[in-house]
Protein backbone atom coordinates (compact mmCIF):
# COMPACT_ATOMS: atom_id res chain seq x y z
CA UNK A 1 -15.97 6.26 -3.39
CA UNK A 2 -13.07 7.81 -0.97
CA UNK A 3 -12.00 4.31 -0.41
CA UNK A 4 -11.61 3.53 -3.96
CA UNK A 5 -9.94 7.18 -4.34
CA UNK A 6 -7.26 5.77 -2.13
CA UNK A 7 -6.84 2.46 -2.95
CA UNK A 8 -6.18 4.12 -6.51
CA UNK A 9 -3.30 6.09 -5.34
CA UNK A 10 -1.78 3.69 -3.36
CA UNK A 11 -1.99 1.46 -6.49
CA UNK A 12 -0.29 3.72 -8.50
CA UNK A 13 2.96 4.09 -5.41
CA UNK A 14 3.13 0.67 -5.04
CA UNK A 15 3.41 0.71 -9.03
CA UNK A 16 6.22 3.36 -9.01
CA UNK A 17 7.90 1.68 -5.97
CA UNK A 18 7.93 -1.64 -8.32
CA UNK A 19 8.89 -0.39 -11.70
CA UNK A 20 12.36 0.83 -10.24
CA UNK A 21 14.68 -1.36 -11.86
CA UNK A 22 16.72 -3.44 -9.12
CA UNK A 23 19.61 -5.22 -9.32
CA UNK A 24 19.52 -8.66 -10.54
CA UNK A 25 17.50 -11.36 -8.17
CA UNK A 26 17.23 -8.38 -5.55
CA UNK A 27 13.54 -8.14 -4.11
CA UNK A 28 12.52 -4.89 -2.79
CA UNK A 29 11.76 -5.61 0.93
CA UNK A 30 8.79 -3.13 -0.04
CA UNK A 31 6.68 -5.07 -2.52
CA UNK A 32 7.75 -8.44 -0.51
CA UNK A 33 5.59 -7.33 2.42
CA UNK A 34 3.08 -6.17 0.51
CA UNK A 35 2.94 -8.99 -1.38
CA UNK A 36 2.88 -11.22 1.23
CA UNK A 37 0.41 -9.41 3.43
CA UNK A 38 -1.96 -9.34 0.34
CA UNK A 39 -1.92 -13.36 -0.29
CA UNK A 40 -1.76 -14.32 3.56
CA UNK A 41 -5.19 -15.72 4.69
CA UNK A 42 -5.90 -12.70 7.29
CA UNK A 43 -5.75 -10.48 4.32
CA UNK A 44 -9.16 -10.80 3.26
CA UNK A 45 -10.90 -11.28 6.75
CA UNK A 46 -9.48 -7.55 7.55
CA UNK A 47 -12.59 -4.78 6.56
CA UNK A 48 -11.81 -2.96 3.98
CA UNK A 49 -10.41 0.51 6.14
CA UNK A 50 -8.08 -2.03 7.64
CA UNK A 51 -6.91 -3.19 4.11
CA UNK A 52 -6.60 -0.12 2.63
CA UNK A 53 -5.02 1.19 5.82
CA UNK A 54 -2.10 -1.92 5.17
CA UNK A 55 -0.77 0.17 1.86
CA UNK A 56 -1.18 3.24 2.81
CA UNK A 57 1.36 2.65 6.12
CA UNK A 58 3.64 0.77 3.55
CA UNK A 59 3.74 3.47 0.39
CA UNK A 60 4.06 6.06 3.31
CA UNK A 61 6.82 4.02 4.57
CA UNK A 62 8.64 3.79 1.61
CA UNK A 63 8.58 7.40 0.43
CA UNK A 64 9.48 8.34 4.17
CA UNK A 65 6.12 9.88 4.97
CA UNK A 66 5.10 7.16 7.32
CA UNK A 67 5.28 9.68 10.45
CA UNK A 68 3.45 12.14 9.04
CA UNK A 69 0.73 9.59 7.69
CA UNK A 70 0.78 8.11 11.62
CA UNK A 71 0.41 11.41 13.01
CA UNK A 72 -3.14 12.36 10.95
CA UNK A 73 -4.10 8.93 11.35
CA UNK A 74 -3.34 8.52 15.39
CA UNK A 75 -2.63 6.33 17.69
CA UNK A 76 -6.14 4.94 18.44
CA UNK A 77 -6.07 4.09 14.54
CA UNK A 78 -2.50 2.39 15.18
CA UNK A 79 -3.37 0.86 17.93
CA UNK A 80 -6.66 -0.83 16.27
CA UNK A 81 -5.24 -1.37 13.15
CA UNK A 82 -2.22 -3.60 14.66
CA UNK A 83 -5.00 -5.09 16.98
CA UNK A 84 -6.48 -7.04 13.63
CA UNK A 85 -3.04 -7.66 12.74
CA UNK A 86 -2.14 -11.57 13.52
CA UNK A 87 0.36 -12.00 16.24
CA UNK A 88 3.12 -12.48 14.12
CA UNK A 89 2.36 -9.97 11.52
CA UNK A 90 1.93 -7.57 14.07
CA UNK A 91 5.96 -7.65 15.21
CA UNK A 92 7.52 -7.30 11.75
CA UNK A 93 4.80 -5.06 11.13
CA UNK A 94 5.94 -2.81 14.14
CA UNK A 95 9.76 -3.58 12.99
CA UNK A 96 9.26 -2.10 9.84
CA UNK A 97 7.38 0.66 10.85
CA UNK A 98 10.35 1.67 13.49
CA UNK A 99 12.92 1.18 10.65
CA UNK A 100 10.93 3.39 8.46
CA UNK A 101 10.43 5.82 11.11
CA UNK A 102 14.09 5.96 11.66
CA UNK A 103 14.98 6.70 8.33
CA UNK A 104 12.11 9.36 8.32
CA UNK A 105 13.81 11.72 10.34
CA UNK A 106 17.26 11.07 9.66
């Protein structure tokens, strides 16, 4: 039920995140990810903490909580969750993260 709870809120962020009106033929780096993380083949072979874990890092990164989201989930949790990760996923997934984590605490 907690996972649902989550998955529901993250749901609704990634629907806020997306109803921002860009500018013409832009494509919020955002929604790209997620969308492309959700149709990739490893997508569905992750448990379900792992996916639900995927939009929770990216909603936290995009409303700049994504270092206080990594510091209650911690590292161990990092570390596993970007273990699952496929090898190429896992360096753009770290990239973002840092870029995020930049603008965080600037």
């Amino acid at each position: 039920m907690k996972a649902w709870s989550v998955l529901a809120l993250v749901s609704v962020a990634v629907t806020l995140c997306s109803s921002q009106s860009p500018p013409a033929n832009a494509v919020d780096p955002f929604i790209a990810l997620v969308r492309e993380i959700e149709g990739s083949a490893f997508f569905p072979a992750l448990n379900q903490t792992n996916r639900i874990l995927t939009f929770e890092i990216l909603a936290a990164a995009e409303t700049a909580n994504l270092e206080l989201l990594f510091n209650k989930i911690g590292y161990v949790t990092i570390l596993e969750y970007l273990d699952a990760l496929p090898a190429d996923y896992q360096h753009r997934f770290i990239r973002y993260s840092i870029e995020h984590l930049k603008m965080d605490s600037a």
